[in-house]
C-alpha atoms as a PDB file:
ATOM      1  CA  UNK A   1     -39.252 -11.204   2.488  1.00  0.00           C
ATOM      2  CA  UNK A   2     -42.403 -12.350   1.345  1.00  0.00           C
ATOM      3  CA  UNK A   3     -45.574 -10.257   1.588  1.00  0.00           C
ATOM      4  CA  UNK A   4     -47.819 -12.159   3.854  1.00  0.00           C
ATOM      5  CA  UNK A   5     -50.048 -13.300   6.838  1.00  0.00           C
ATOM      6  CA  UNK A   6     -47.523 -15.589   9.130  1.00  0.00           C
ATOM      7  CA  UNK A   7     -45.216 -11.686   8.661  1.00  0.00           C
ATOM      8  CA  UNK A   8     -48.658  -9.632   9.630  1.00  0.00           C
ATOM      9  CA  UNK A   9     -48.573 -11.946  12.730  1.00  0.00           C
ATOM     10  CA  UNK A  10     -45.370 -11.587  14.272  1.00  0.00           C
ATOM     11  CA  UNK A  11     -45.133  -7.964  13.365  1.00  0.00           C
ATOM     12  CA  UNK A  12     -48.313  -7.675  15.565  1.00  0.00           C
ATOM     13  CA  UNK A  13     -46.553  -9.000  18.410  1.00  0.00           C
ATOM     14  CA  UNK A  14     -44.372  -5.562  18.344  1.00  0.00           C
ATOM     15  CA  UNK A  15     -46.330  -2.805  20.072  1.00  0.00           C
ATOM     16  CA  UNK A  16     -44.126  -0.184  20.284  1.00  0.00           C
ATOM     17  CA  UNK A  17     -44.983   1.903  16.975  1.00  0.00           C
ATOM     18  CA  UNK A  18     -41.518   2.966  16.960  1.00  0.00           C
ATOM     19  CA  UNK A  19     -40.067  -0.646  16.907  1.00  0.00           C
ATOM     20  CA  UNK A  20     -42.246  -1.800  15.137  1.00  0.00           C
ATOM     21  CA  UNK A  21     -41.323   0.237  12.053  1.00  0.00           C
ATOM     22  CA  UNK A  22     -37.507   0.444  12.907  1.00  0.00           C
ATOM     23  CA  UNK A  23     -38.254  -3.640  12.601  1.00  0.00           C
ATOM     24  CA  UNK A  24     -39.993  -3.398   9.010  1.00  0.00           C
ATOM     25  CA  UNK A  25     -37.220  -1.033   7.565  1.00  0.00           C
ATOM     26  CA  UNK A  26     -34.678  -3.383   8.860  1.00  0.00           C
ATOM     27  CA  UNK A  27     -36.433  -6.223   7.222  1.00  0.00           C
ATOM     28  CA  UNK A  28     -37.432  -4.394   3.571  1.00  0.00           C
ATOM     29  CA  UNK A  29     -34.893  -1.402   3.820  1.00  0.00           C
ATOM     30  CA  UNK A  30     -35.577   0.923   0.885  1.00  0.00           C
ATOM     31  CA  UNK A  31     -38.430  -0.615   0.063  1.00  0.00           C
ATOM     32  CA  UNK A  32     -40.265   0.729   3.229  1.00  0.00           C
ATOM     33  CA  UNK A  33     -41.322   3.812   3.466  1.00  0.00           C
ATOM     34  CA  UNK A  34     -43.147   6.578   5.507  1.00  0.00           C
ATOM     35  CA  UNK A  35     -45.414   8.791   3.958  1.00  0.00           C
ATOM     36  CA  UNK A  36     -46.331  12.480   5.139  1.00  0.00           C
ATOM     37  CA  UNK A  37     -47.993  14.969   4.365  1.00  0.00           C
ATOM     38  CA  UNK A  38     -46.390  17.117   7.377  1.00  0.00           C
ATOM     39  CA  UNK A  39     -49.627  16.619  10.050  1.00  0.00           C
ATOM     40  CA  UNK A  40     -49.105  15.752  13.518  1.00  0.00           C
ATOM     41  CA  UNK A  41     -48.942  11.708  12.957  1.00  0.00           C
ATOM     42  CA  UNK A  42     -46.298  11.961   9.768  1.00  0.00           C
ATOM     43  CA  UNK A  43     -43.675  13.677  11.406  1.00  0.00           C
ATOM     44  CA  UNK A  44     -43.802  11.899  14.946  1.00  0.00           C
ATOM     45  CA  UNK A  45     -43.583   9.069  13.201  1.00  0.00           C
ATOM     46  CA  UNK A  46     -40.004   9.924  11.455  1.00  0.00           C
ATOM     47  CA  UNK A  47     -38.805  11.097  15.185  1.00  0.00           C
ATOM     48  CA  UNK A  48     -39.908   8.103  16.780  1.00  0.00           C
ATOM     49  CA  UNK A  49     -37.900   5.713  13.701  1.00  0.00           C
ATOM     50  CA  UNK A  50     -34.999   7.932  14.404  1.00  0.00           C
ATOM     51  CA  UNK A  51     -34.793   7.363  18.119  1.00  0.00           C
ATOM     52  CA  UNK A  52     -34.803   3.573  17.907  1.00  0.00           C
ATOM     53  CA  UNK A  53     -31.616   3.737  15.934  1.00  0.00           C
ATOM     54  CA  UNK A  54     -32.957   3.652  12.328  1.00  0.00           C
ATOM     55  CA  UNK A  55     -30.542   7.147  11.272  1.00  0.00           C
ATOM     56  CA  UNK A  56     -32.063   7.233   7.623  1.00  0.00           C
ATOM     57  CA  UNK A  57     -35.061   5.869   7.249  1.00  0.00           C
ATOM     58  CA  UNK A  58     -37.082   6.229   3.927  1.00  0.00           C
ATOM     59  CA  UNK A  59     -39.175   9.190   3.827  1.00  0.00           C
ATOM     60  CA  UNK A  60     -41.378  10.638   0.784  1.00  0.00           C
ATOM     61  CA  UNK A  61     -44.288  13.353   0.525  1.00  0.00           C
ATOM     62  CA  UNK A  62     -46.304  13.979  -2.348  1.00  0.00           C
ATOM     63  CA  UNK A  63     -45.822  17.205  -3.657  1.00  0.00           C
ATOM     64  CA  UNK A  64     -49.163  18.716  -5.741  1.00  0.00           C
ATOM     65  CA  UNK A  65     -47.269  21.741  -6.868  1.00  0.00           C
ATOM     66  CA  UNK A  66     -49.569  23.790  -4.654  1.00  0.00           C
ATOM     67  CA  UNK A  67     -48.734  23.026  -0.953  1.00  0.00           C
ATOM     68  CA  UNK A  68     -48.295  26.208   0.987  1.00  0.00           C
ATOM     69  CA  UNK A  69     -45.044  27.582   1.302  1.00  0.00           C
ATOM     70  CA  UNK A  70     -45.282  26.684   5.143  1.00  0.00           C
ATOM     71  CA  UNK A  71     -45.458  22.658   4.092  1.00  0.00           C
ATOM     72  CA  UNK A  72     -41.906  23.207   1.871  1.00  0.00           C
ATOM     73  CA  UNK A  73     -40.646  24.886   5.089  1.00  0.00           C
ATOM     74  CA  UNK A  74     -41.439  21.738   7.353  1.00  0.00           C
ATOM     75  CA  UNK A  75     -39.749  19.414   4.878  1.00  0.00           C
ATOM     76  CA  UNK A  76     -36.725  21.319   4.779  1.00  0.00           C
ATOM     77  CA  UNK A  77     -36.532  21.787   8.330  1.00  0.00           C
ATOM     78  CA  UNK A  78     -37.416  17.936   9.039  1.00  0.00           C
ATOM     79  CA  UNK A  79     -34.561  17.238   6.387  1.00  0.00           C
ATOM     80  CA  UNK A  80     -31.782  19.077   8.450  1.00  0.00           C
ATOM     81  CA  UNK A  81     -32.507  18.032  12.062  1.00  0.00           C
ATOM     82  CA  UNK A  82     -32.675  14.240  11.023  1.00  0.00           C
ATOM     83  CA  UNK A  83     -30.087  14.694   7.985  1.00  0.00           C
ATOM     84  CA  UNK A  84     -32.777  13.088   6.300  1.00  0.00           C
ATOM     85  CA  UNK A  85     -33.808  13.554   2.606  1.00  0.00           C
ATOM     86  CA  UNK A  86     -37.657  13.672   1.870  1.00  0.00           C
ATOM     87  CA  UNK A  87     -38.366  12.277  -1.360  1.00  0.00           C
ATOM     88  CA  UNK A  88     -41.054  14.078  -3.015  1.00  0.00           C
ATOM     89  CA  UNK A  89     -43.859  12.802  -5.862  1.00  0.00           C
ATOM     90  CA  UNK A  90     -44.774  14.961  -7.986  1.00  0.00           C
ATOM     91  CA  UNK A  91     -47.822  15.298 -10.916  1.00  0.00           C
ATOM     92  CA  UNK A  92     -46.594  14.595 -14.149  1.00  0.00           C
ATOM     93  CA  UNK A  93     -46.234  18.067 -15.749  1.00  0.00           C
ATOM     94  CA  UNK A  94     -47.651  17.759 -19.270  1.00  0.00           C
ATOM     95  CA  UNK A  95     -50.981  16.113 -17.521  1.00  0.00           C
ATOM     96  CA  UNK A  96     -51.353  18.897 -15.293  1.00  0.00           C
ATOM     97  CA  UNK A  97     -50.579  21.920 -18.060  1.00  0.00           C
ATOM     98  CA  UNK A  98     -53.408  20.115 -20.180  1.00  0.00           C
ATOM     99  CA  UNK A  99     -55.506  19.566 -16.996  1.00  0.00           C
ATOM    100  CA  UNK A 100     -55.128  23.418 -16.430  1.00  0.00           C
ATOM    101  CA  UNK A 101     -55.479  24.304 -19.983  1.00  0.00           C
ATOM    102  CA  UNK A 102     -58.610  22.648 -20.214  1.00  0.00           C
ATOM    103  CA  UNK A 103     -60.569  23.781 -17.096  1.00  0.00           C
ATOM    104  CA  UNK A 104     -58.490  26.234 -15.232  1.00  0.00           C
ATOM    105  CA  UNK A 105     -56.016  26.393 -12.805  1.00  0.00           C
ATOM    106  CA  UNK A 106     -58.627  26.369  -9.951  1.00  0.00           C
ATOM    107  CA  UNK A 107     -60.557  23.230 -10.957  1.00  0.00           C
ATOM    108  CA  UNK A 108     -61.165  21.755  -7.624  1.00  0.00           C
ATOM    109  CA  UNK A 109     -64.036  24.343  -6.963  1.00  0.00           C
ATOM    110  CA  UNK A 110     -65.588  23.297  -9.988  1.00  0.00           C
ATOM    111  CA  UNK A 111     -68.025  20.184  -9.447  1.00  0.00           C
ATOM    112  CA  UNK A 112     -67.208  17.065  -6.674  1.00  0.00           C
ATOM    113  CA  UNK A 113     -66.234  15.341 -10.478  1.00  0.00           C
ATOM    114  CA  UNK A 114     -63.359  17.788 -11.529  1.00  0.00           C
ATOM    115  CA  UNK A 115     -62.311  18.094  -8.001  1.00  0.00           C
ATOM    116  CA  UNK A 116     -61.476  14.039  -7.743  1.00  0.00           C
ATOM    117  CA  UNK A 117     -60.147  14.330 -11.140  1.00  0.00           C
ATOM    118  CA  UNK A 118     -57.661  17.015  -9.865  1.00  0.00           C
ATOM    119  CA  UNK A 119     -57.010  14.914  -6.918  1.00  0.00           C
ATOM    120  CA  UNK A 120     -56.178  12.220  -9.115  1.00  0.00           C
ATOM    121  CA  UNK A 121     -53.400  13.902 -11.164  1.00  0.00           C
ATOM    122  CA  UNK A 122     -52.130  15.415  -8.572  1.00  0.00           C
ATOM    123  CA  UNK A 123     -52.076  13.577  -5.572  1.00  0.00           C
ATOM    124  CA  UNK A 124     -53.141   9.728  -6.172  1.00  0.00           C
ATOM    125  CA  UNK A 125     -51.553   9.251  -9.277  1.00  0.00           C
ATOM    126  CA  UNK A 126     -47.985  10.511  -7.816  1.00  0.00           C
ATOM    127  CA  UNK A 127     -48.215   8.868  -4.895  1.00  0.00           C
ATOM    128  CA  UNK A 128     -49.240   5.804  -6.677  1.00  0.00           C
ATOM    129  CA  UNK A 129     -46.177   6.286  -8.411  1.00  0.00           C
ATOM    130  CA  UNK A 130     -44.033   6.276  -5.446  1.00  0.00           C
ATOM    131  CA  UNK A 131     -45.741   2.555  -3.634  1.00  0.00           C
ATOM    132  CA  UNK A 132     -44.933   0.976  -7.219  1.00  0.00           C
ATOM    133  CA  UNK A 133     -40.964   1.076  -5.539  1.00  0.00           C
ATOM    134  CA  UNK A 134     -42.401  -0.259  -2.270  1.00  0.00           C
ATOM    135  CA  UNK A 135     -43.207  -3.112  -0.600  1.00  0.00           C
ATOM    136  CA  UNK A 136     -44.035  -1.603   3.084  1.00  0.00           C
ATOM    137  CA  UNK A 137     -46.208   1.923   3.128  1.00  0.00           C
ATOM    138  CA  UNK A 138     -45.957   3.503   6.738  1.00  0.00           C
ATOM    139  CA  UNK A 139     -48.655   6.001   7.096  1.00  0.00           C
ATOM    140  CA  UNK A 140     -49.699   8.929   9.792  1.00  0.00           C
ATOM    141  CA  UNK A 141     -53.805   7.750   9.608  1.00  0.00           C
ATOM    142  CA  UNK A 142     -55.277   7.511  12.583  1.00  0.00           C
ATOM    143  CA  UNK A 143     -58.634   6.140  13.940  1.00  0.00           C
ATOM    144  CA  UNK A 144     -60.055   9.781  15.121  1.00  0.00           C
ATOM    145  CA  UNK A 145     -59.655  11.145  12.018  1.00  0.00           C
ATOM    146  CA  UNK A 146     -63.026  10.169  10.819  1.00  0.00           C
ATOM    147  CA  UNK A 147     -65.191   7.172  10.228  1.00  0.00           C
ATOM    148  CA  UNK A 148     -63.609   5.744   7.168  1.00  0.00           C
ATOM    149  CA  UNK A 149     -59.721   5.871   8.985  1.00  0.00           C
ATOM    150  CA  UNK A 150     -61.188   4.637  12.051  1.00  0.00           C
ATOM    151  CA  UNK A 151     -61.922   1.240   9.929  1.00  0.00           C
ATOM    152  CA  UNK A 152     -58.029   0.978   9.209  1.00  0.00           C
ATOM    153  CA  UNK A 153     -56.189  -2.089  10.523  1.00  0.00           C
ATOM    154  CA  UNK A 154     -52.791  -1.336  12.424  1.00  0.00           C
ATOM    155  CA  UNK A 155     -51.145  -3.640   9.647  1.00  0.00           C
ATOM    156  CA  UNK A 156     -52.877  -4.614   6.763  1.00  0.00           C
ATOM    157  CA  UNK A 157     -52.189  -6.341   3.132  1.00  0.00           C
ATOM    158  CA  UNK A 158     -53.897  -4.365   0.038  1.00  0.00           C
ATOM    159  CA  UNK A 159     -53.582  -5.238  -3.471  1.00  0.00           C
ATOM    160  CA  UNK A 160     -51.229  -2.674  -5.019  1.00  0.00           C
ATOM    161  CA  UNK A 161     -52.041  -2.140  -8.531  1.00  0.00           C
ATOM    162  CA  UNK A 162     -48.692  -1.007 -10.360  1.00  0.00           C
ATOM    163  CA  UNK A 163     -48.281   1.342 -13.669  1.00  0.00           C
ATOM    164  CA  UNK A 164     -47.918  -1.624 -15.816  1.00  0.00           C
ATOM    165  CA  UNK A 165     -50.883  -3.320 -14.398  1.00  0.00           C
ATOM    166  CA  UNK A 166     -49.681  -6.383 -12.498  1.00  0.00           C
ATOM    167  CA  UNK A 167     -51.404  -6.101  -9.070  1.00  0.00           C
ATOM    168  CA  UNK A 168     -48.733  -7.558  -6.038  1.00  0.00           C
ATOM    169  CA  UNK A 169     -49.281  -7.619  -1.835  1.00  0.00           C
ATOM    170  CA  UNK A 170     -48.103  -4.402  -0.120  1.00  0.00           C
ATOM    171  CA  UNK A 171     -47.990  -4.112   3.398  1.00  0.00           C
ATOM    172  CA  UNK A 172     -50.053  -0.873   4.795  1.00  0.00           C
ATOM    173  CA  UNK A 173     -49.137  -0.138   8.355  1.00  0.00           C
ATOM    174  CA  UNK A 174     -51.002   2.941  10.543  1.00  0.00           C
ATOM    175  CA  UNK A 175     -48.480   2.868  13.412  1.00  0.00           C
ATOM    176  CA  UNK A 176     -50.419   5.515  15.401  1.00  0.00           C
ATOM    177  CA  UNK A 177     -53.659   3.749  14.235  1.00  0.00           C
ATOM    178  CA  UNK A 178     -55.160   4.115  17.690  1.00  0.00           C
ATOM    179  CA  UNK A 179     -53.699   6.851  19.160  1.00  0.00           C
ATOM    180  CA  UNK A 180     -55.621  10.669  19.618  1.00  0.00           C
ATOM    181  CA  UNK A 181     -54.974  13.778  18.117  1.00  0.00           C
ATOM    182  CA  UNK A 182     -53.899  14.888  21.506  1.00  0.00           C
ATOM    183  CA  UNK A 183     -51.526  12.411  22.255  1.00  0.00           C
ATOM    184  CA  UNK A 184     -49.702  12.923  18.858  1.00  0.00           C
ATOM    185  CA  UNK A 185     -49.393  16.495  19.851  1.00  0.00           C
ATOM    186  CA  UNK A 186     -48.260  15.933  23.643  1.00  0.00           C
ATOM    187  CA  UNK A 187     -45.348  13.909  21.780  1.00  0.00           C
ATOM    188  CA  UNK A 188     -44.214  16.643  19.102  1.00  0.00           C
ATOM    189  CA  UNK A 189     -43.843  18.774  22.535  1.00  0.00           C
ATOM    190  CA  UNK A 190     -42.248  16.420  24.471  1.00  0.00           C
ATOM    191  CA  UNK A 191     -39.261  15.089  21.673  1.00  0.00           C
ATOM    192  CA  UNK A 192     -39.311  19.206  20.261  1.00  0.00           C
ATOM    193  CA  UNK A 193     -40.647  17.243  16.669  1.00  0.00           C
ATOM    194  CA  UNK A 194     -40.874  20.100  14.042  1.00  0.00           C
ATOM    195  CA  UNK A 195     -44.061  20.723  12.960  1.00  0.00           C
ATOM    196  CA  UNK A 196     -46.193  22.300  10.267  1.00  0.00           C
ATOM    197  CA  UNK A 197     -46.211  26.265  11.352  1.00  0.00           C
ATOM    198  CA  UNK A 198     -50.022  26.360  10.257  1.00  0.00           C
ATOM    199  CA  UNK A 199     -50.491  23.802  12.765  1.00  0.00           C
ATOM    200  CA  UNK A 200     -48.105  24.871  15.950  1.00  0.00           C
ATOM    201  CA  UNK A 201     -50.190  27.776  16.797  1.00  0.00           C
ATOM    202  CA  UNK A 202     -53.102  25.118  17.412  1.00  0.00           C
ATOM    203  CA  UNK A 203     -50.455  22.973  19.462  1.00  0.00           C
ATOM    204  CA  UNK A 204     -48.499  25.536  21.398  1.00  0.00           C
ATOM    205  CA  UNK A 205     -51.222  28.220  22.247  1.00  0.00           C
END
């Protein structure tokens, strides 16, 4: 299945976010994927992939070594109730011990520089990692998030650049694009979707 426009089109025909993606992992199988982070968005959208039929659909987080215990919680509690398995991408070890040798373990309060060059090793690079292996990347952004994310299309074709330089089509797709913070939540309570115990107090009180 080719990367392309005439696909964008038809897939825009499918409004249902759940379809919709139940539709690209029956089309690209393991080489969809949804990517979370364990907000509100992320984890509705594995529920709502489960309910149209899709049993085990292709799930990955990136893991920066420093998530709060909490996050690991979520994952392994999403894991059992959809006997799922959350892949997780993590830093390259031997960049992060030198990136900790050389400025510290708490870097990120540095400078804005050595903050995005934490970010980097942790978080883009890994994750970067992960979209070399895919040709679909399902993600939790949503428009209300803030200015930038509100500029996201629903389905759009980037230029993935891989580890070995060739650049390809991949196929970014914001299910929940346009739907509020609120409505994500009102969901999670509805379908009793695990979510991230920093965040339930916020949903549930």
């Amino acid at each position: 299945m080719k990367i392309e426009q005439n696909l964008v089109n038809t897939l825009e025909e499918i409004k249902d976010p759940g379809e919709l993606m139940a539709e690209l992992f029956r089309l690209f199988g393991n080489r969809a994927a949804i990517g979370t982070s364990g907000q509100w968005t992320g984890v509705a959208l594995i529920d709502m992939v489960i309910r149209t039929g899709i049993s085990k659909p292709n799930v990955f987080t990136v893991d920066t070594l420093r998530l709060f215990p909490e996050t690991y919680d979520l994952m392994r509690e999403l894991e059992r109730k959809y006997t799922i398995k959350i892949k997780k991408a993590v830093p390259n070890f031997e960049t992060v011990s030198k990136m900790v040798r050389d400025h510290g373990e708490m870097i990120f309060f540095n400078s804005k520089v050595k903050q995005e060059y934490c970010c980097k090793i942790r978080k883009v690079d890994p994750n970067n990692r992960i979209l070399d292996t895919l040709d679909v990347w399902i993600t939790g952004l949503r428009a209300d998030q803030s200015n930038s994310r509100s500029q996201n299309k629903r389905l759009d074709i980037i230029q993935h650049k891989q580890q070995d330089g060739v650049v390809r089509p991949l196929l970014k797709v914001t299910p929940l694009i346009k739907w509020t913070e609120e409505k994500v939540k009102d969901y999670t309570r509805t379908y009793h979707v695990p979510v991230h115990k920093l965040l339930e107090i916020e949903r549930d009180g």
